[in-house]
N, C-alpha and C. Protein backbone atom coordinates (compact mmCIF):
# COMPACT_ATOMS: atom_id res chain seq x y z
N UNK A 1 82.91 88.60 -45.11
CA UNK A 1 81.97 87.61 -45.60
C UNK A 1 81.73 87.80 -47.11
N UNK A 2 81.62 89.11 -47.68
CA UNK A 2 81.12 89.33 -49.06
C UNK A 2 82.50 89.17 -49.73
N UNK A 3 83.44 89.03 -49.17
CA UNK A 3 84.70 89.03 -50.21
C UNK A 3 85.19 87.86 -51.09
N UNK A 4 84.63 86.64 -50.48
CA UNK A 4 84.69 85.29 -51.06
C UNK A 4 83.51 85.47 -52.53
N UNK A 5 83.64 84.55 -53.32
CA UNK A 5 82.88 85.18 -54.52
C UNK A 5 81.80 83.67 -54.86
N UNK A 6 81.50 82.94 -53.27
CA UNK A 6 80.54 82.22 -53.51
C UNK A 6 79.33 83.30 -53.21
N UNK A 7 79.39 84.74 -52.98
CA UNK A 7 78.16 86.01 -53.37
C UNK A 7 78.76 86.65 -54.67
N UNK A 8 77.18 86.54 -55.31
CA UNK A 8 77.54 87.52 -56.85
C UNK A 8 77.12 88.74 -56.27
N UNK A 9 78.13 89.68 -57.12
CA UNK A 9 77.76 91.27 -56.70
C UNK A 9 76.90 92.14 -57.89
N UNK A 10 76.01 92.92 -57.03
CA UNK A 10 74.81 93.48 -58.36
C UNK A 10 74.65 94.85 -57.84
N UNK A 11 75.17 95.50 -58.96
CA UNK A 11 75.20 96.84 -58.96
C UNK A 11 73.56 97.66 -59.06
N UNK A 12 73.24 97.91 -58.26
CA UNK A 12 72.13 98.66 -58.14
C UNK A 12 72.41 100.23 -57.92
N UNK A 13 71.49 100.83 -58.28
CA UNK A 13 71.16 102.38 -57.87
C UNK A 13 69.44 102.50 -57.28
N UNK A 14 69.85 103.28 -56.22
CA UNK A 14 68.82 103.28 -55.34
C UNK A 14 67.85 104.65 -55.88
N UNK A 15 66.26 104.59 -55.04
CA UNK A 15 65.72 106.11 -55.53
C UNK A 15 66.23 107.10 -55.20
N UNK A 16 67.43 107.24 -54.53
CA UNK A 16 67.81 108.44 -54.18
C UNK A 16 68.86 108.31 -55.07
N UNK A 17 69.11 107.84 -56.29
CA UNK A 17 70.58 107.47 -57.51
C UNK A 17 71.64 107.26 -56.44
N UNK A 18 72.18 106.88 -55.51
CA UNK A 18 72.82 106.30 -55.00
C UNK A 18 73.64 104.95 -55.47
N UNK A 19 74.64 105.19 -56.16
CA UNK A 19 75.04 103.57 -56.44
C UNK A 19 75.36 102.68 -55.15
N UNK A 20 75.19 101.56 -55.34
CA UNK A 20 75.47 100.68 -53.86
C UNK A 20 75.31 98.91 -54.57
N UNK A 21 75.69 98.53 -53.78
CA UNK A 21 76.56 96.99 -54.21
C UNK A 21 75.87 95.81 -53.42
N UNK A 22 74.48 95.21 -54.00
CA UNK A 22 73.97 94.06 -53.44
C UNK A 22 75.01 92.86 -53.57
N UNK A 23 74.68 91.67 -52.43
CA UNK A 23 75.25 90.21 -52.75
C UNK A 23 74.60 89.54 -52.31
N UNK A 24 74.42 88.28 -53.21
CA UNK A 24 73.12 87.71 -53.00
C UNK A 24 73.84 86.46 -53.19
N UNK A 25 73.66 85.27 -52.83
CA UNK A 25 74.41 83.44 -52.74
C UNK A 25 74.19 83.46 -54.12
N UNK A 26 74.84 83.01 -54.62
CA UNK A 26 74.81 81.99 -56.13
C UNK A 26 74.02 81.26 -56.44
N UNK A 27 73.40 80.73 -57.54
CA UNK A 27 72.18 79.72 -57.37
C UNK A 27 73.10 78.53 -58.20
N UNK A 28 72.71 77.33 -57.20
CA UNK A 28 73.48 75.69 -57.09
C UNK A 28 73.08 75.31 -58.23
N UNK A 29 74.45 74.81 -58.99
CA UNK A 29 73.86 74.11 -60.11
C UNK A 29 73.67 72.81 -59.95
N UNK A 30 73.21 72.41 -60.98
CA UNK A 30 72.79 70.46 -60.75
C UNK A 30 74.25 69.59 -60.75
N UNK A 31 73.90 68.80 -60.14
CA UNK A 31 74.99 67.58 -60.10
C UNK A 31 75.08 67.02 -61.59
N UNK A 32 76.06 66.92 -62.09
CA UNK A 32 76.55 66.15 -63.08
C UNK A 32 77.51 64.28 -62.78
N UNK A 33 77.61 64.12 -63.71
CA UNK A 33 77.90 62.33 -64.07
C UNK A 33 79.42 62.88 -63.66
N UNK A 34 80.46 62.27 -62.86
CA UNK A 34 81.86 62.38 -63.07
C UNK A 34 82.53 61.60 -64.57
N UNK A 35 82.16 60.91 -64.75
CA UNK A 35 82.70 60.50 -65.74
C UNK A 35 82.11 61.11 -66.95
N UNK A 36 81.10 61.20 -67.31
CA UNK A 36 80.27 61.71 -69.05
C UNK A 36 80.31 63.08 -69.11
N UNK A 37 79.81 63.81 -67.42
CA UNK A 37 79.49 65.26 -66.75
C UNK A 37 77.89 65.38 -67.59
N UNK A 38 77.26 64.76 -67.92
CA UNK A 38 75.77 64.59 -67.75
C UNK A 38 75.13 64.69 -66.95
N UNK A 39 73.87 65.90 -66.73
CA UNK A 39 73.03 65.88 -65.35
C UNK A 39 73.06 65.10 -64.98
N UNK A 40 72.87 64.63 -63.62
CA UNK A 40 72.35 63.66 -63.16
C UNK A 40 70.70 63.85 -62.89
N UNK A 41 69.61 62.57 -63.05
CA UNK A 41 69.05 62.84 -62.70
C UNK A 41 67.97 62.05 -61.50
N UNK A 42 66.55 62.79 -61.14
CA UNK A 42 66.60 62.17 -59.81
C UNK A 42 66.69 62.59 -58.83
N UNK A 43 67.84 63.78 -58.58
CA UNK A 43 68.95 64.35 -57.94
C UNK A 43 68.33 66.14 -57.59
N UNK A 44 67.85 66.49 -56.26
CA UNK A 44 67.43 68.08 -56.26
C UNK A 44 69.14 68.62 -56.23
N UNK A 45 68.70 70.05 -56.27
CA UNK A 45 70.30 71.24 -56.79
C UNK A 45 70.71 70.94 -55.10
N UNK A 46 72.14 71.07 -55.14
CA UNK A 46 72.83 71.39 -54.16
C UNK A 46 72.38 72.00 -53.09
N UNK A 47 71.54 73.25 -53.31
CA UNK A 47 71.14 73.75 -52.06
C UNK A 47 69.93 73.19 -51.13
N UNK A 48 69.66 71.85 -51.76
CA UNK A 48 68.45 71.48 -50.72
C UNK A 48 68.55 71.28 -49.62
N UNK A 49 68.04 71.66 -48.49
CA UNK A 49 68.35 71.47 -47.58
C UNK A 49 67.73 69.95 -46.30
N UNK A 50 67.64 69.36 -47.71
CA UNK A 50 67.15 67.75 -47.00
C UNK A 50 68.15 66.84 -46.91
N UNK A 51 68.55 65.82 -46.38
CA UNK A 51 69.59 65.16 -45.66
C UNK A 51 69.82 64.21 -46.40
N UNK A 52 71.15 63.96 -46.46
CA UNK A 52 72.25 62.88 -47.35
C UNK A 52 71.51 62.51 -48.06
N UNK A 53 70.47 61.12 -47.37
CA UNK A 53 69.82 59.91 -48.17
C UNK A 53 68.60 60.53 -49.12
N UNK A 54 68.03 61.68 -48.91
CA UNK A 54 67.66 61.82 -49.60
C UNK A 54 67.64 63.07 -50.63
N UNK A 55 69.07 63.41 -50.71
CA UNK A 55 69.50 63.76 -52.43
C UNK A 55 70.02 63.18 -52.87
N UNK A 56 70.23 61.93 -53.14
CA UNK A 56 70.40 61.05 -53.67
C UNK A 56 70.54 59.75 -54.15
N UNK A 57 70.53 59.40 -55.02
CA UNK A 57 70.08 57.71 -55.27
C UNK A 57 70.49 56.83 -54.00
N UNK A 58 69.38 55.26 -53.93
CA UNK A 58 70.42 54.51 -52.94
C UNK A 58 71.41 53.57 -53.54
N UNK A 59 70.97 53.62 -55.31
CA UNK A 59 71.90 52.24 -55.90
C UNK A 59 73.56 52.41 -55.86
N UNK A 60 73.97 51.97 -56.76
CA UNK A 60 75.63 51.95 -56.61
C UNK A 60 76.06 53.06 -57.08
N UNK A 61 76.57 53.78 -56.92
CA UNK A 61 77.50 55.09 -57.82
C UNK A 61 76.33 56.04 -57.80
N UNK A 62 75.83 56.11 -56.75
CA UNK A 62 74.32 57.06 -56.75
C UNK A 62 74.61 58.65 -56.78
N UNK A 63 73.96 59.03 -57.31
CA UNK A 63 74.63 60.80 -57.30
C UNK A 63 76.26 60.96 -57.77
N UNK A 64 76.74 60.21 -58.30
CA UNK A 64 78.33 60.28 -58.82
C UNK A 64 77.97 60.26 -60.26
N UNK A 65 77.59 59.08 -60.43
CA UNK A 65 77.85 58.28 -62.36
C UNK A 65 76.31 58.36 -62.60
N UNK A 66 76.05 58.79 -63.87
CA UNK A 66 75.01 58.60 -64.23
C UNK A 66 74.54 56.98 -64.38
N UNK A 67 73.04 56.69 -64.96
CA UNK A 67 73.01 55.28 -65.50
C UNK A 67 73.56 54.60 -66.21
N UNK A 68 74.30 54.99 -67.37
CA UNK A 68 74.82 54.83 -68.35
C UNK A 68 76.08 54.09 -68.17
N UNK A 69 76.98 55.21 -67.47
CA UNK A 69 78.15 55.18 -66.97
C UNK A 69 78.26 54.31 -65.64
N UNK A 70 77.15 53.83 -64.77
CA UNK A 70 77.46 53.05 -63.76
C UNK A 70 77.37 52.13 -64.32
N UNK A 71 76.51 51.46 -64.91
CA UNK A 71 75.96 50.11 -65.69
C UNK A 71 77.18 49.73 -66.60
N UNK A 72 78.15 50.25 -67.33
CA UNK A 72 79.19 49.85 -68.14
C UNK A 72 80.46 49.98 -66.93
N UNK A 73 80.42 50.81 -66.19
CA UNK A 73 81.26 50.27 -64.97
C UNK A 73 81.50 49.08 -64.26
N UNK A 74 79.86 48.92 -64.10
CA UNK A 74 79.96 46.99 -63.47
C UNK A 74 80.15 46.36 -64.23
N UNK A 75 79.64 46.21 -65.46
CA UNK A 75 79.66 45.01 -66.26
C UNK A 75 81.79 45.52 -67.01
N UNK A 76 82.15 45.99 -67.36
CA UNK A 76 83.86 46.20 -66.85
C UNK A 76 84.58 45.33 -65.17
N UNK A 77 83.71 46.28 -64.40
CA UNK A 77 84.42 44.85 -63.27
C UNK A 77 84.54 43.82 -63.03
N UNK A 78 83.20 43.40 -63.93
CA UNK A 78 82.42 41.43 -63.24
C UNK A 78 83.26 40.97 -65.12
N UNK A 79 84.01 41.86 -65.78
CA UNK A 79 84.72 41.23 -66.72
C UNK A 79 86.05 40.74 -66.67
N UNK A 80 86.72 42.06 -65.56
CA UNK A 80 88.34 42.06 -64.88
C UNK A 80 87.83 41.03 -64.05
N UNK A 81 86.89 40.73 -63.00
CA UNK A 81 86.80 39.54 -62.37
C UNK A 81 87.25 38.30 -62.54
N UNK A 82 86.30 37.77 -64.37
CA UNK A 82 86.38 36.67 -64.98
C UNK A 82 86.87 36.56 -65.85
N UNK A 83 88.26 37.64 -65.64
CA UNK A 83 89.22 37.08 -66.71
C UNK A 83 89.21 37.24 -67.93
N UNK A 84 88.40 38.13 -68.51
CA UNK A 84 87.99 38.03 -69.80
C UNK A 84 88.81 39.45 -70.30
N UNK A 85 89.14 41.34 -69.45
CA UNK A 85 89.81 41.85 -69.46
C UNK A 85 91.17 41.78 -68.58
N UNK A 86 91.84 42.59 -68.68
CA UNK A 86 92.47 43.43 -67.55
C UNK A 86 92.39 44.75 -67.28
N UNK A 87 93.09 45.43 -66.53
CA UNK A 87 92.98 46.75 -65.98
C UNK A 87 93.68 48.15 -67.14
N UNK A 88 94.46 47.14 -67.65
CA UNK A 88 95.37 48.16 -68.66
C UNK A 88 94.35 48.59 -69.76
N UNK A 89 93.36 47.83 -70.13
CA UNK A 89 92.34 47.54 -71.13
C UNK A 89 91.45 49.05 -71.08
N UNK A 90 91.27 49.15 -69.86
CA UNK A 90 90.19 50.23 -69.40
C UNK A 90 90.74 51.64 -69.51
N UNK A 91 89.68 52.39 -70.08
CA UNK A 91 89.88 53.94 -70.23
C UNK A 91 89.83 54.33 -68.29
N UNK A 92 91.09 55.10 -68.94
CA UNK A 92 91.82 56.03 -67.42
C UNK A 92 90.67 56.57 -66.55
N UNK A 93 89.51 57.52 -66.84
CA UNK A 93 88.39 57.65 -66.69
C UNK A 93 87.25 56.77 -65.32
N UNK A 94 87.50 55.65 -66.51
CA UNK A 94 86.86 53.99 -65.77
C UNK A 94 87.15 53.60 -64.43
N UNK A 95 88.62 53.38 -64.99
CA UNK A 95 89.49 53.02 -63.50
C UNK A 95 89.06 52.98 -62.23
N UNK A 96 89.06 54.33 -61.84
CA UNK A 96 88.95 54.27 -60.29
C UNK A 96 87.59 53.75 -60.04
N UNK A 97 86.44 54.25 -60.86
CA UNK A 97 85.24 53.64 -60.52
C UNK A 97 85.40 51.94 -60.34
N UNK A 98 86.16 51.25 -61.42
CA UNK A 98 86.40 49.81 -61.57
C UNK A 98 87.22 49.37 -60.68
N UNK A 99 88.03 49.91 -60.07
CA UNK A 99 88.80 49.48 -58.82
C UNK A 99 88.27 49.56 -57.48
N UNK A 100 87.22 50.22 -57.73
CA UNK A 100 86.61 50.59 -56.60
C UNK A 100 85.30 48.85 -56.58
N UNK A 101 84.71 48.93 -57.34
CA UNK A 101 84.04 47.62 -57.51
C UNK A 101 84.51 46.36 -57.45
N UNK A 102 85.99 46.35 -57.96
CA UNK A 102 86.82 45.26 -58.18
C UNK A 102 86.69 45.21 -56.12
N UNK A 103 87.22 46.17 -55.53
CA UNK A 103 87.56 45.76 -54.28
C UNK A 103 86.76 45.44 -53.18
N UNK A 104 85.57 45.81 -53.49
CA UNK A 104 84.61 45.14 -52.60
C UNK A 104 83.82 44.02 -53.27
């Protein structure tokens, strides 16, 4: 169990000077934006132990894309929609989020 290195190891010495080797879980960092990697926020750390819906947003790209980055995502799709881009246009990045909107 301690050999996987999701436990950090902490070298202690005991009162009897005994060296000996605590492991203790890692502490969860925050969710970041996939696209910017900006906290997300809104959002408790990984280890909460409350259920799906509520770590995270219910809007579109909730707990993935920040605000920023979802909001220039749609307005990119509802543009490939109406013709005004295409797909080649869009940073590599974009894409999958925009294909993903494009298809539903």
């Amino acid at each position: 169990m301690h050999r996987s290195r999701s436990f950090r190891r902490l070298d202690r010495v005991t009162p009897k000077k005994r060296h000996v080797i605590h492991y203790e879980r890692k502490a969860a960092s925050l969710p970041h934006c996939a696209i910017c990697g900006k906290e997300l926020n809104g959002i408790p750390s990984k280890s909460n132990p409350k259920g799906k819906s509520l770590r995270s947003n219910a809007r579109i790209f909730g707990g993935v894309l920040c605000a920023d980055c979802a909001s220039r995502v749609i307005k990119l799709a509802s543009r490939i929609e109406n013709g005004e881009l295409r797909l080649t246009d869009i940073s590599i990045r974009d894409k999958e989020y925009v294909l993903q909107m494009v298809s539903h």
